[in-house]
C-alpha atoms as a PDB file:
ATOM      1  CA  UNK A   1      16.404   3.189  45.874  1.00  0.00           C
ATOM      2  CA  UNK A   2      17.100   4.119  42.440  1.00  0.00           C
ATOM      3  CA  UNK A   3      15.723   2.417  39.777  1.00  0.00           C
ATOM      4  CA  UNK A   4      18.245   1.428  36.769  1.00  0.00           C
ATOM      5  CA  UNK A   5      18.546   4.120  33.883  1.00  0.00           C
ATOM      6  CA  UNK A   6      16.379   2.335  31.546  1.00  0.00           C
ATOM      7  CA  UNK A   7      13.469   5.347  30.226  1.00  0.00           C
ATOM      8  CA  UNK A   8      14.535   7.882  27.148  1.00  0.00           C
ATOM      9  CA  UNK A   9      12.551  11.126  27.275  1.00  0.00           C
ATOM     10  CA  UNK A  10      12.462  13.061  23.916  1.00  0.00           C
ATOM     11  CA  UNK A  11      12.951  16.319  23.748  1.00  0.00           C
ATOM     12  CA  UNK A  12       9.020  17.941  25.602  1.00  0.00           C
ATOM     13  CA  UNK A  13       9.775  15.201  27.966  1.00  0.00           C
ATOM     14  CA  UNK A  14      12.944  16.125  28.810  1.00  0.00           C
ATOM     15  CA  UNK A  15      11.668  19.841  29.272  1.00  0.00           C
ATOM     16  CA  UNK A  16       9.023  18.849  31.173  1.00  0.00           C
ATOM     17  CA  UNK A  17      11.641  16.441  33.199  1.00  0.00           C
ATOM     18  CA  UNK A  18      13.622  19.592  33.729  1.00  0.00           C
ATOM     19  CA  UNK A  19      11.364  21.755  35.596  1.00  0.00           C
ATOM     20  CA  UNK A  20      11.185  19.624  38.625  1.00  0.00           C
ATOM     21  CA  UNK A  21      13.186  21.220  40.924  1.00  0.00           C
ATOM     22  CA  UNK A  22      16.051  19.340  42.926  1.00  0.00           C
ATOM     23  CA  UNK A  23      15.038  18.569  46.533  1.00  0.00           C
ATOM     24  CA  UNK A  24      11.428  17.820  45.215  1.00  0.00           C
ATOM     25  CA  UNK A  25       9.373  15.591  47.867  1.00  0.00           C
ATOM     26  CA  UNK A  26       6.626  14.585  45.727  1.00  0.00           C
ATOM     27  CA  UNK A  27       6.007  13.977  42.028  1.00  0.00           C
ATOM     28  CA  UNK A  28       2.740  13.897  40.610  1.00  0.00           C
ATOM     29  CA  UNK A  29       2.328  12.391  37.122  1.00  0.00           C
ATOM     30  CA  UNK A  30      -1.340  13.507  36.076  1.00  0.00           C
ATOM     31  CA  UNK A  31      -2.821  11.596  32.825  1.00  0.00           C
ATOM     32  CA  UNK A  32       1.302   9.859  32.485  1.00  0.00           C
ATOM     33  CA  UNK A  33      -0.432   7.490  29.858  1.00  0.00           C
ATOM     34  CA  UNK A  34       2.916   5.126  30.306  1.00  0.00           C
ATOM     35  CA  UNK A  35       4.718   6.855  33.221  1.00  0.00           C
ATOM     36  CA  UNK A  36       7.891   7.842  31.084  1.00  0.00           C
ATOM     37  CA  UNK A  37       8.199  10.959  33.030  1.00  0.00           C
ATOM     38  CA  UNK A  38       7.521   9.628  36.491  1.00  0.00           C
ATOM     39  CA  UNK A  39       9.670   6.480  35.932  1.00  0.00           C
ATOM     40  CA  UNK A  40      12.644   8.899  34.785  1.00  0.00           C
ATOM     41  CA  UNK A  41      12.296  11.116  37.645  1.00  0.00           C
ATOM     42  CA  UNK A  42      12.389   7.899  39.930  1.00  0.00           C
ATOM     43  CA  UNK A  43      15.070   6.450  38.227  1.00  0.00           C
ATOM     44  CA  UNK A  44      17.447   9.695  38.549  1.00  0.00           C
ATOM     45  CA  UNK A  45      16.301  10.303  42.257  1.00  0.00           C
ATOM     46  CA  UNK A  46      14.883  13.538  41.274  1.00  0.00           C
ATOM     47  CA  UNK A  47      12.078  12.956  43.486  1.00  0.00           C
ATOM     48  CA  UNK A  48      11.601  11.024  46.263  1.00  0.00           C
ATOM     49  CA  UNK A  49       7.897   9.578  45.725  1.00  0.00           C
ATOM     50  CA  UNK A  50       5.812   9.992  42.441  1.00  0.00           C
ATOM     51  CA  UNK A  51       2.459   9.508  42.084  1.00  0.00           C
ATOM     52  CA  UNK A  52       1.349   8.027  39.223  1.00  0.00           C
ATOM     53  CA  UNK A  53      -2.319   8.874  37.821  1.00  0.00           C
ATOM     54  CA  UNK A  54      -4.153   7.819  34.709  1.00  0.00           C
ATOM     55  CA  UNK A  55      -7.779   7.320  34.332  1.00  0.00           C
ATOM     56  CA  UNK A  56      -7.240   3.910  32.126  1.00  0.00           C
ATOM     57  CA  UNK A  57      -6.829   0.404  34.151  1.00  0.00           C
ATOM     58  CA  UNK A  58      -4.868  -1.737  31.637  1.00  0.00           C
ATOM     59  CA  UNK A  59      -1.977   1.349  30.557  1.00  0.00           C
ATOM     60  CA  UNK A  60      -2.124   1.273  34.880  1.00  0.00           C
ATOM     61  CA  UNK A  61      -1.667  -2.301  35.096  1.00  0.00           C
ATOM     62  CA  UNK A  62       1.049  -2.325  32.416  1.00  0.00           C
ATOM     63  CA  UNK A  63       3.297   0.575  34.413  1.00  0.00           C
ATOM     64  CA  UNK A  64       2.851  -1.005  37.934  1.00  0.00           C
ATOM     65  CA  UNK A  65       4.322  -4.511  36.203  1.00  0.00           C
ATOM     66  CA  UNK A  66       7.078  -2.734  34.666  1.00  0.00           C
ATOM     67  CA  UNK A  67       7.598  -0.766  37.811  1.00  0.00           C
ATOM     68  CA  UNK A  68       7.958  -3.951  39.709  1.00  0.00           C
ATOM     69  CA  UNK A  69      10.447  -5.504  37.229  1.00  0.00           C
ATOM     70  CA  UNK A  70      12.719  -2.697  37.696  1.00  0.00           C
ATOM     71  CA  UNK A  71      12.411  -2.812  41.148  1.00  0.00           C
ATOM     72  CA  UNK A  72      11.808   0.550  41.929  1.00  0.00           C
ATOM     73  CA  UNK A  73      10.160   1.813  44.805  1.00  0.00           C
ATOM     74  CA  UNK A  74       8.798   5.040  46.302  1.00  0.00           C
ATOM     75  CA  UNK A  75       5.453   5.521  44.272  1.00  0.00           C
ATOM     76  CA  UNK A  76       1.856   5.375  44.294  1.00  0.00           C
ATOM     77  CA  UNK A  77      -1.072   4.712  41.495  1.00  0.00           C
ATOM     78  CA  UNK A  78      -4.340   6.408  41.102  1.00  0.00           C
ATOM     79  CA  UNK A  79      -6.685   4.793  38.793  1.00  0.00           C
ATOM     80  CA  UNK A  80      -9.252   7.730  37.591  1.00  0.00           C
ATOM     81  CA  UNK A  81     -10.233  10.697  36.673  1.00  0.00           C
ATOM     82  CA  UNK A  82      -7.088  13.248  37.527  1.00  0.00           C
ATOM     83  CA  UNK A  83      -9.958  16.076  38.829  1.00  0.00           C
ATOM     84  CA  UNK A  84     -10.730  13.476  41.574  1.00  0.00           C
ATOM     85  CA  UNK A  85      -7.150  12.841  42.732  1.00  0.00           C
ATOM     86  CA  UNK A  86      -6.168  13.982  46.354  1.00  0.00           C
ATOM     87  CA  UNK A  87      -2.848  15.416  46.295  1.00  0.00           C
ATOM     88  CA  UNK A  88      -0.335  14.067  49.029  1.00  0.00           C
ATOM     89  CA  UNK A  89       0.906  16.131  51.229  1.00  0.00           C
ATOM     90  CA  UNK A  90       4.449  17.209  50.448  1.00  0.00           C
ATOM     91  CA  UNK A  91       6.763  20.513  51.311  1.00  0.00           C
ATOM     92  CA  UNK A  92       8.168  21.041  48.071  1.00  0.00           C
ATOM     93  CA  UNK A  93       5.712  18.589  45.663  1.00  0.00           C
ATOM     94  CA  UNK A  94       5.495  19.598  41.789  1.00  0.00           C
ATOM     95  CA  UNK A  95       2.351  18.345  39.706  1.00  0.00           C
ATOM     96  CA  UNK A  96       2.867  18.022  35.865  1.00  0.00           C
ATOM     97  CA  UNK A  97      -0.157  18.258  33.397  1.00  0.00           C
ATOM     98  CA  UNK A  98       1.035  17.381  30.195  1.00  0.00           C
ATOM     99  CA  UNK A  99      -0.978  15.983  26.542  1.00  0.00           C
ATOM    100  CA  UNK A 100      -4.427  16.884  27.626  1.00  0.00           C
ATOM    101  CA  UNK A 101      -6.873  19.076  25.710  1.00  0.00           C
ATOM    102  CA  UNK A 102      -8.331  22.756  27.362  1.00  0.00           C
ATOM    103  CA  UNK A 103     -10.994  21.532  28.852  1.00  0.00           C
ATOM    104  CA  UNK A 104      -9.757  18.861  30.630  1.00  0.00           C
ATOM    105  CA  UNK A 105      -6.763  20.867  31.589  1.00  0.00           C
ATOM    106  CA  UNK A 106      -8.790  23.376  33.207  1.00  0.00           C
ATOM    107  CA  UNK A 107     -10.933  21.329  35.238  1.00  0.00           C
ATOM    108  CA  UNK A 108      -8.307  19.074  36.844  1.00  0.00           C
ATOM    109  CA  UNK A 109      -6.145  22.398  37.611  1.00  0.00           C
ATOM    110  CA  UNK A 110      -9.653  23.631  39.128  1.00  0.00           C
ATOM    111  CA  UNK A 111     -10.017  20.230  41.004  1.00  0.00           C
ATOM    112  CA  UNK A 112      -6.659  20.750  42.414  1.00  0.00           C
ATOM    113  CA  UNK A 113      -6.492  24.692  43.206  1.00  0.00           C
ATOM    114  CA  UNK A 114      -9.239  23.828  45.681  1.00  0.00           C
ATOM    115  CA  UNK A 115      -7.498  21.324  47.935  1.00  0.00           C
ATOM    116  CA  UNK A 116      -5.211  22.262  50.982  1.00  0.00           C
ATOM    117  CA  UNK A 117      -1.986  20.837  49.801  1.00  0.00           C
ATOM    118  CA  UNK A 118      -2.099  22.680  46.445  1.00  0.00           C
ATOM    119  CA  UNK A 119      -0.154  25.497  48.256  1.00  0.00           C
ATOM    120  CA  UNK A 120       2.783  23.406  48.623  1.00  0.00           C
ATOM    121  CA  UNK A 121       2.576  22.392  44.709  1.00  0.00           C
ATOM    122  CA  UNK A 122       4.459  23.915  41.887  1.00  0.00           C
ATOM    123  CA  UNK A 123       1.934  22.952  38.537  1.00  0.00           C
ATOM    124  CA  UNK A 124       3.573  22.750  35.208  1.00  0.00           C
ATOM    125  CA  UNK A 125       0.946  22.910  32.461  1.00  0.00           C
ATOM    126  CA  UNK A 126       1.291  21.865  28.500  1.00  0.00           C
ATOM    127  CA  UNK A 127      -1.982  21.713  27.101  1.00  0.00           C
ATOM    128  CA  UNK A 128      -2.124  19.488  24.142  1.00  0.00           C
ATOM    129  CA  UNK A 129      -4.570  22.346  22.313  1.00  0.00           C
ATOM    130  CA  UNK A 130      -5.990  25.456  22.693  1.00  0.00           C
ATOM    131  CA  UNK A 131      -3.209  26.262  25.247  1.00  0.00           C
ATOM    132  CA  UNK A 132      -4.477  30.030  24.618  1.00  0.00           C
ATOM    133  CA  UNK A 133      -8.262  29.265  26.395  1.00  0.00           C
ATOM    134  CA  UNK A 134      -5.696  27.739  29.660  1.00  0.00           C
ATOM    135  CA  UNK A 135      -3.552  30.867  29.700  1.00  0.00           C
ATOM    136  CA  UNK A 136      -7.185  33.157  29.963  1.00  0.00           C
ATOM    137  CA  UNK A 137      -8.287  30.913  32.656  1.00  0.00           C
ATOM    138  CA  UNK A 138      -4.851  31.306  34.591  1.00  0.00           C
ATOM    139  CA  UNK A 139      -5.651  34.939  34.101  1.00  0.00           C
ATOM    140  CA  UNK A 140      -8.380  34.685  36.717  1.00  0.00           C
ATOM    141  CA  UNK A 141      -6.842  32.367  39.323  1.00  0.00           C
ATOM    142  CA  UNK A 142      -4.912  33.373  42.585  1.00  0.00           C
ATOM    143  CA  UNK A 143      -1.319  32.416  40.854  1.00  0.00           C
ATOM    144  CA  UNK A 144       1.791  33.378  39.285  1.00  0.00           C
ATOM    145  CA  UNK A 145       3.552  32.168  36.283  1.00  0.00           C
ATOM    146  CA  UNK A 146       7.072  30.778  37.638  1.00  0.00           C
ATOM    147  CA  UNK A 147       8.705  30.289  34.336  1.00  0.00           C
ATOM    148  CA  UNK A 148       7.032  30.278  30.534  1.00  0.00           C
ATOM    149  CA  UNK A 149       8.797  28.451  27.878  1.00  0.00           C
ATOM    150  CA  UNK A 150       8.521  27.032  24.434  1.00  0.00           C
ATOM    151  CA  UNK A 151      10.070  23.849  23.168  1.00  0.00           C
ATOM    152  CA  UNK A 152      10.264  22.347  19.813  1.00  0.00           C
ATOM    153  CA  UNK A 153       9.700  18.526  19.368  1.00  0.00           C
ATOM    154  CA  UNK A 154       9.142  16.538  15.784  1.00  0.00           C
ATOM    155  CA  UNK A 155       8.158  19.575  13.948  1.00  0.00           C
ATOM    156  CA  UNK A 156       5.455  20.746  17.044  1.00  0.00           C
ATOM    157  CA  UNK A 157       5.796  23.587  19.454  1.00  0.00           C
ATOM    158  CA  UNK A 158       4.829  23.059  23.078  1.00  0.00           C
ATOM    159  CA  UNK A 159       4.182  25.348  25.739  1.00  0.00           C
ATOM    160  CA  UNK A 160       5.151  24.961  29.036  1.00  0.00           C
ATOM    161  CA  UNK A 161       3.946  26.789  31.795  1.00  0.00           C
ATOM    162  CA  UNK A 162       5.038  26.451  35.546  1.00  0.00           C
ATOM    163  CA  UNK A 163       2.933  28.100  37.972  1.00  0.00           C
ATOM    164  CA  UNK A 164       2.398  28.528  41.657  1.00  0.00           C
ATOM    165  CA  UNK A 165      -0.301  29.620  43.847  1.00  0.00           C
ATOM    166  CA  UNK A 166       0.125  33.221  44.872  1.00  0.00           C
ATOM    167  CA  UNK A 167       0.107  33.175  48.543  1.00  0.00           C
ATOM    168  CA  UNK A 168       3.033  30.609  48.570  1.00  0.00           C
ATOM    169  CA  UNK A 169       5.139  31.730  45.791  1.00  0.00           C
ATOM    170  CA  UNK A 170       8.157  33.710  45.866  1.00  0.00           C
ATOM    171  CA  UNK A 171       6.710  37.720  44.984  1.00  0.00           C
ATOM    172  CA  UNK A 172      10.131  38.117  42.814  1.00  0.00           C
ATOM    173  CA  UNK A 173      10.376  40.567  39.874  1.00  0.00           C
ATOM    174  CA  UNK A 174      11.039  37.984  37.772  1.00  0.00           C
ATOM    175  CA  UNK A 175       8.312  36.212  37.966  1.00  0.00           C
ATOM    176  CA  UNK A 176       5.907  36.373  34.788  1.00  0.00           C
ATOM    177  CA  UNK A 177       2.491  38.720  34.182  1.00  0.00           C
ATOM    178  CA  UNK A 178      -0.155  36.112  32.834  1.00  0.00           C
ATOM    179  CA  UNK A 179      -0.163  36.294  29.016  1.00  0.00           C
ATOM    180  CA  UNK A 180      -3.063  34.695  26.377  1.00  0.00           C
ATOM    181  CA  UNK A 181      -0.111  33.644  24.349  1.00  0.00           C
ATOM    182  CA  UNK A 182       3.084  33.308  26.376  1.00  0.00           C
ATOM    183  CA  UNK A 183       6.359  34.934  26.732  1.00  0.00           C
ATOM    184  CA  UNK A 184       8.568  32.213  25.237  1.00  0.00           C
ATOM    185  CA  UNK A 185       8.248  32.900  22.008  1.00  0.00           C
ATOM    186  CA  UNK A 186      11.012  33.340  19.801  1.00  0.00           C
ATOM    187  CA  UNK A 187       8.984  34.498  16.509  1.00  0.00           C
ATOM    188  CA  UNK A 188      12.570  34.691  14.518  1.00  0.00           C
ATOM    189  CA  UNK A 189      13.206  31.350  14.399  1.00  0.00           C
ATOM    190  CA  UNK A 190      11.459  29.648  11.497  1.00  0.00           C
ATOM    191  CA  UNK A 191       9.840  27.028  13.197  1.00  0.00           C
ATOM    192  CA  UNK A 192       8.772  29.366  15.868  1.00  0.00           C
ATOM    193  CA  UNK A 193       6.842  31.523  13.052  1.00  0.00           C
ATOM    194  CA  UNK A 194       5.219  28.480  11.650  1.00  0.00           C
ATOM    195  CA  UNK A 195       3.426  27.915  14.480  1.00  0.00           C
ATOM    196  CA  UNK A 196       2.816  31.193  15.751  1.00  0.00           C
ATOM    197  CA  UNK A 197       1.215  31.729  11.787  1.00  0.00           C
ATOM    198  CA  UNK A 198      -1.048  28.107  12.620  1.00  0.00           C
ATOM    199  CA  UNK A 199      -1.909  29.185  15.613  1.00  0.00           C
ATOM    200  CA  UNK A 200      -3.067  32.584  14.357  1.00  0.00           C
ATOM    201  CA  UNK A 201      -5.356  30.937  11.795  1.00  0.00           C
ATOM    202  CA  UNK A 202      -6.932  28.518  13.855  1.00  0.00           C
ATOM    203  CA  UNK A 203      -7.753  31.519  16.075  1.00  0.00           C
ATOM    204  CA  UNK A 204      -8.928  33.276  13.400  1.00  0.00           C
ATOM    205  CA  UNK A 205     -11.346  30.976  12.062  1.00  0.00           C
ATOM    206  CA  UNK A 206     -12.621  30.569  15.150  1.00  0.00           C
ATOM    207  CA  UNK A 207     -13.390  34.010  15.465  1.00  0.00           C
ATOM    208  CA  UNK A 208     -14.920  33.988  12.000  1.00  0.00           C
ATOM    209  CA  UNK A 209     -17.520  31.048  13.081  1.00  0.00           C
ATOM    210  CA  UNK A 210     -18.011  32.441  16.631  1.00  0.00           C
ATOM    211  CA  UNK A 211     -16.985  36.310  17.387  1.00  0.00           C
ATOM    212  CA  UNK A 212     -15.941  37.000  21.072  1.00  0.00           C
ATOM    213  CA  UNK A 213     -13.758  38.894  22.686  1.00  0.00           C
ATOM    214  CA  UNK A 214     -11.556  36.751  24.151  1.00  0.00           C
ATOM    215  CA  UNK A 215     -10.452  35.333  21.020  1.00  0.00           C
ATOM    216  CA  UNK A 216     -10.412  38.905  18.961  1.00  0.00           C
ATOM    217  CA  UNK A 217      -7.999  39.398  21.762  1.00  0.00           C
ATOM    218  CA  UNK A 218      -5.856  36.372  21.266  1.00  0.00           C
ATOM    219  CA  UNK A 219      -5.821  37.081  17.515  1.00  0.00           C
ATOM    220  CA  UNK A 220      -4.277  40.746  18.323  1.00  0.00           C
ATOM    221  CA  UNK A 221      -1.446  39.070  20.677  1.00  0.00           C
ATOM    222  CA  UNK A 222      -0.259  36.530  18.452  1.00  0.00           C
ATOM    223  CA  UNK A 223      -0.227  39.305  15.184  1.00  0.00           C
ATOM    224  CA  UNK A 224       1.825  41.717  17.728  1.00  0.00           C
ATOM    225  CA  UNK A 225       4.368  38.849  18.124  1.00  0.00           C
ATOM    226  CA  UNK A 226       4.081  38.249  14.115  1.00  0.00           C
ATOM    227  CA  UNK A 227       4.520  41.909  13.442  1.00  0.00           C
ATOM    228  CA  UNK A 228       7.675  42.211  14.633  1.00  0.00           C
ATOM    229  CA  UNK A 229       8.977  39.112  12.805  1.00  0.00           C
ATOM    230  CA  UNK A 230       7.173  40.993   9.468  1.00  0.00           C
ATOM    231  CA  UNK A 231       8.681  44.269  10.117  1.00  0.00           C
ATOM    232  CA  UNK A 232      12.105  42.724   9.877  1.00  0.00           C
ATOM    233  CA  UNK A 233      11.608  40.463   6.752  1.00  0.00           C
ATOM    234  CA  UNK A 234      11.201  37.504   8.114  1.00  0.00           C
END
């Protein structure tokens, strides 16, 4: 049953709302905080069961009672930590990841590579920082990047990245080569450059503090994207 058309998603929400795929079994909402993107997806019938996960019991408590007011149906809770959830079986499930920091990205999408089911899971990732340190640990995981994109919301860039394991994912040419800074990057629009430019600093001060590699080499992929932007005047 669908639940009445009640939740407004702003614009990362709604890009995030847009990746799950019609004909989607099973939604899981890691770390939802209030469930607006489960509760949409449940109230447009884009999936038919969500999962609902959040390590905090009260922000839990106050979704299941809203939930129940709108009478909707078709979902589960998980109080705790997301690395600890079991994913439900499904035959076309998607699990989103959305607002967390690196680390915490990483070892939930660690936690889940592991179990059975993940094979039947699209994940799509949007690190709430360092989104550069999640793309270098993609690098070394048994996936492919399904679809890279950047969306603009209040003056902030996100990333979005929707990946699949490799053994179940469709070997198409379209299909992305993992990058330490994405391919949705558009550095000729304004706000674009801003946060390409932010990004670059942040980078390089932490290369100034702490030299490495990896990060020398995320400095030289976001001032390749930059260059181009430079050469033209922008």
């Amino acid at each position: 049953m669908n639940m009445p058309k009640k939740t407004r998603l702003g614009r990362r929400l709604r890009a995030l709302f847009d990746t799950i795929p019609d004909g989607t079994d099973q939604l899981v909402d890691l770390c939802c905080d209030h469930g607006a993107l489960g509760r949409a997806a449940l109230e447009a019938g884009r999936a038919q069961r969500v999962l609902f996960n959040d390590i905090h019991p009260d922000i839990m408590a106050a979704l299941e009672d809203r939930l129940i007011r709108y009478g909707a149906d078709s979902y589960e809770l998980s109080v705790g930590p997301a690395q600890t959830l079991i994913l439900p079986k499904a035959e076309k499930g998607v699990a989103i990841l959305a607002g967390v920091g690196d680390e915490q990205t990483i070892a939930i999408l660690d936690a889940l590579f592991q179990q059975p089911s993940a094979r039947h899971y699209r994940f799509v990732v949007s690190p709430a920082t360092k989104t550069a340190y999640v793309r270098n640990y993609l690098r070394h995981q048994p996936i492919v990047t399904l679809s890279d994109r950047i969306v603009d919301d209040n003056g902030r860039c996100y990333e979005l990245i929707t990946i699949a394991l490799a053994d179940t994912a469709n070997q198409s040419q379209s299909q992305l080569q993992p990058s330490l800074v994405g391919q949705g990057w558009q550095p000729e629009q304004p706000i674009h450059e801003r946060h390409l430019r932010k990004l670059l600093a942040f980078y390089q001060a932490q290369q100034h503090r702490q030299p490495s590699n990896l990060v020398e080499n995320i400095c030289t992929e976001y001032e390749t994207l930059l260059a181009s932007t430079d050469r033209n005047g922008g």
